[in-house]
C-alpha atoms as a PDB file:
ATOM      1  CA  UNK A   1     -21.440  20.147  41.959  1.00  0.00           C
ATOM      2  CA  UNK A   2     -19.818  17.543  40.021  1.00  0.00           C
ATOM      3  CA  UNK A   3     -16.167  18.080  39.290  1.00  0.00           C
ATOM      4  CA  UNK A   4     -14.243  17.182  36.024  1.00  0.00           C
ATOM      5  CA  UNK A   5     -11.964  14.971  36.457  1.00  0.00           C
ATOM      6  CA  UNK A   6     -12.201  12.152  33.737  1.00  0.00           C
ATOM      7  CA  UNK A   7     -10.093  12.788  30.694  1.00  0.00           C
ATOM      8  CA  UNK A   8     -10.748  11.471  27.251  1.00  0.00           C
ATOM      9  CA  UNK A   9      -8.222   8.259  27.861  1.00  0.00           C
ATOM     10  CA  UNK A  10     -10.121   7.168  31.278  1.00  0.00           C
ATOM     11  CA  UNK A  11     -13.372   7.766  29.885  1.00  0.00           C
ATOM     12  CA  UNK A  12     -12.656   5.193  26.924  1.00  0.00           C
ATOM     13  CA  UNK A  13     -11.087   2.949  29.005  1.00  0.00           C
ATOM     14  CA  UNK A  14     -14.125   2.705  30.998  1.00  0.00           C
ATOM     15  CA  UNK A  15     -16.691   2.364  27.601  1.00  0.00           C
ATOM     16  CA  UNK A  16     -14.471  -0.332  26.913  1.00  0.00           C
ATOM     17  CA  UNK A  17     -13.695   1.182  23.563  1.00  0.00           C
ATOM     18  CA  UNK A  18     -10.529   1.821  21.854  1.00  0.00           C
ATOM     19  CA  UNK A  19      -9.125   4.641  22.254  1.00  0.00           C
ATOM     20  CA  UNK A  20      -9.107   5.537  18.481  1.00  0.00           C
ATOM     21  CA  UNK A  21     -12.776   5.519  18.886  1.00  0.00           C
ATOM     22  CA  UNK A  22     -14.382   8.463  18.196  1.00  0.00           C
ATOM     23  CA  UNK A  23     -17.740   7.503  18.938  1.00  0.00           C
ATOM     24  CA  UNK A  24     -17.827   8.943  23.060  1.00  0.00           C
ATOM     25  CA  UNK A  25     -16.877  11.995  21.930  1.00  0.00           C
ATOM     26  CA  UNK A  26     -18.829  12.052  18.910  1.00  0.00           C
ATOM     27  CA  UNK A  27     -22.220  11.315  21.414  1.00  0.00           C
ATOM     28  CA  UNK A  28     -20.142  14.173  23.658  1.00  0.00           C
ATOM     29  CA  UNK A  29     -20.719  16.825  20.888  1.00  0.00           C
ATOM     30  CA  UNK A  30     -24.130  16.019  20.373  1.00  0.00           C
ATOM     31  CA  UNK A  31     -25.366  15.998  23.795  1.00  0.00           C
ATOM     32  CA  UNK A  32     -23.451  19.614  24.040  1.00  0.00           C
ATOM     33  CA  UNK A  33     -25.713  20.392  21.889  1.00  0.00           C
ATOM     34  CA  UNK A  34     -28.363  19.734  23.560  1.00  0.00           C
ATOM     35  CA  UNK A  35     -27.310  20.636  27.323  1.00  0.00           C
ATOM     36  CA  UNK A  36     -25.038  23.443  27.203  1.00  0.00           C
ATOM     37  CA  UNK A  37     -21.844  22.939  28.901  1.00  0.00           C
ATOM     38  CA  UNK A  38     -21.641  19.181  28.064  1.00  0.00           C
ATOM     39  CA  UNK A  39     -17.962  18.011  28.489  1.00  0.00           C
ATOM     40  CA  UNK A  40     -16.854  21.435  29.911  1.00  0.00           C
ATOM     41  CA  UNK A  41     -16.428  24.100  27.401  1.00  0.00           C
ATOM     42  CA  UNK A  42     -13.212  24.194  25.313  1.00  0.00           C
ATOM     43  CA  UNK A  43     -10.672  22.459  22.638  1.00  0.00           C
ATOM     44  CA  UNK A  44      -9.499  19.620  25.779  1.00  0.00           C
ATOM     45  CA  UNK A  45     -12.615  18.216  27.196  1.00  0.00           C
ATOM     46  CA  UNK A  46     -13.111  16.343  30.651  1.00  0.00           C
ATOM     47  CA  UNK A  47     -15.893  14.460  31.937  1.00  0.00           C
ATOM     48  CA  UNK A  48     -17.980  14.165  35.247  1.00  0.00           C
ATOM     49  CA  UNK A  49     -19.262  10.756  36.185  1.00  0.00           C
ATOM     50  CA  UNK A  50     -22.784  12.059  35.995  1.00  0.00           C
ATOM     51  CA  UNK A  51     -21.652  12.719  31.808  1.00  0.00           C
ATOM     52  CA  UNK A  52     -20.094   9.522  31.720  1.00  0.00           C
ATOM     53  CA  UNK A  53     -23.393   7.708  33.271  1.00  0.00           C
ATOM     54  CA  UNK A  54     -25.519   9.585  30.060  1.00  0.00           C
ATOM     55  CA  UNK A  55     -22.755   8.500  27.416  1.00  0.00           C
ATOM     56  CA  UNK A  56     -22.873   5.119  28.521  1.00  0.00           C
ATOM     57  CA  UNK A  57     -26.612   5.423  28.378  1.00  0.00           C
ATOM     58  CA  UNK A  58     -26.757   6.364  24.782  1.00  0.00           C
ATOM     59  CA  UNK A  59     -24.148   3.761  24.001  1.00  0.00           C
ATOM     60  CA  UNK A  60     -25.702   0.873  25.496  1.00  0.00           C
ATOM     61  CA  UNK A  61     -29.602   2.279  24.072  1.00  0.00           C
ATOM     62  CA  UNK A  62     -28.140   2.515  20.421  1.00  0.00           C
ATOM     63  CA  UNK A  63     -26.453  -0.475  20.752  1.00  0.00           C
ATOM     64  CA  UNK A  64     -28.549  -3.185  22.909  1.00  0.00           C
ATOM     65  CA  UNK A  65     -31.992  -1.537  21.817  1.00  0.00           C
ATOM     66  CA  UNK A  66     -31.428  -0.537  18.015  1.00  0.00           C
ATOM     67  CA  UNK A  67     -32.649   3.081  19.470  1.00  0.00           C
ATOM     68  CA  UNK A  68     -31.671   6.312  16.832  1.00  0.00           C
ATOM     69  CA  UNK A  69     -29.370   8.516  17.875  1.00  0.00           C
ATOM     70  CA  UNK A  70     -32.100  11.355  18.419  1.00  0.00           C
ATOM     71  CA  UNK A  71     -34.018   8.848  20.337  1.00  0.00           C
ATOM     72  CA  UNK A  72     -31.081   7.860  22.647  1.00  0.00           C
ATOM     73  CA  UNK A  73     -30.085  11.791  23.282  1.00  0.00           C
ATOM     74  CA  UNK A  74     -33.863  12.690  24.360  1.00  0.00           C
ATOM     75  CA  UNK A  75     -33.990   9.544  26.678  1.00  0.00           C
ATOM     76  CA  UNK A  76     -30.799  10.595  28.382  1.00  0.00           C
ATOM     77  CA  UNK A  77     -32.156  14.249  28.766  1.00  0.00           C
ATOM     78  CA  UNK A  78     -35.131  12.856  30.121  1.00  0.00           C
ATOM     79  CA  UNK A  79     -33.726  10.487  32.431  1.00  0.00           C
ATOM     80  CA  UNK A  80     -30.595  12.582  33.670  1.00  0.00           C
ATOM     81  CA  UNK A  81     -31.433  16.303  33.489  1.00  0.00           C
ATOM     82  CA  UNK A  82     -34.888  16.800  33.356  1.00  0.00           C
ATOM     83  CA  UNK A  83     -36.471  14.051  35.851  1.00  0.00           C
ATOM     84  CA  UNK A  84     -33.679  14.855  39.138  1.00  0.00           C
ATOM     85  CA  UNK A  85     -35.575  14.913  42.027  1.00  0.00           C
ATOM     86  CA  UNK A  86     -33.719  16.159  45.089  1.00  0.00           C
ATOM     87  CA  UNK A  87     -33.767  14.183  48.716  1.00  0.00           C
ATOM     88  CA  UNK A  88     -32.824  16.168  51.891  1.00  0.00           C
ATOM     89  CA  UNK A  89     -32.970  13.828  54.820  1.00  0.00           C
END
């Protein structure tokens, strides 16, 4: 459905973050924890959008809205995997 295509380099260029930050990948792990399959399985990881939407989510909830870490995860899951509503037109 979605295909993999952002590496570790783009996705920190588009966070904004350096790319000796460890924190997208860090919030990576944890949501693989969470939804399996997070990142693609495997050492070298690459992102969908969709995945790059949710760790921008977290990021910006942690940051802007003082939200925990478990907090920002179960928003995310709610808002991105468990609320999708298909539309055929």
């Amino acid at each position: 459905m979605f295909e993999r295509t952002i590496r570790p380099t783009d996705l920190a260029t588009m966070l904004g973050v350096s790319l000796k930050n460890k924190r997208p990948k860090a919030l990576a792990d944890a949501m693989a924890e969470v939804v399996p399959g997070f990142g693609g399985l495997g050492r070298y990881k690459k992102y969908n959008r969709k995945e790059y939407e949710v760790i921008s989510f977290i990021m910006r909830r942690i940051d802007e809205e003082r939200a925990t870490l478990e907090q920002a995860i179960n928003d995310a899951v709610d808002l991105y995997y468990r609320n999708t509503v298909l539309i055929f037109g």
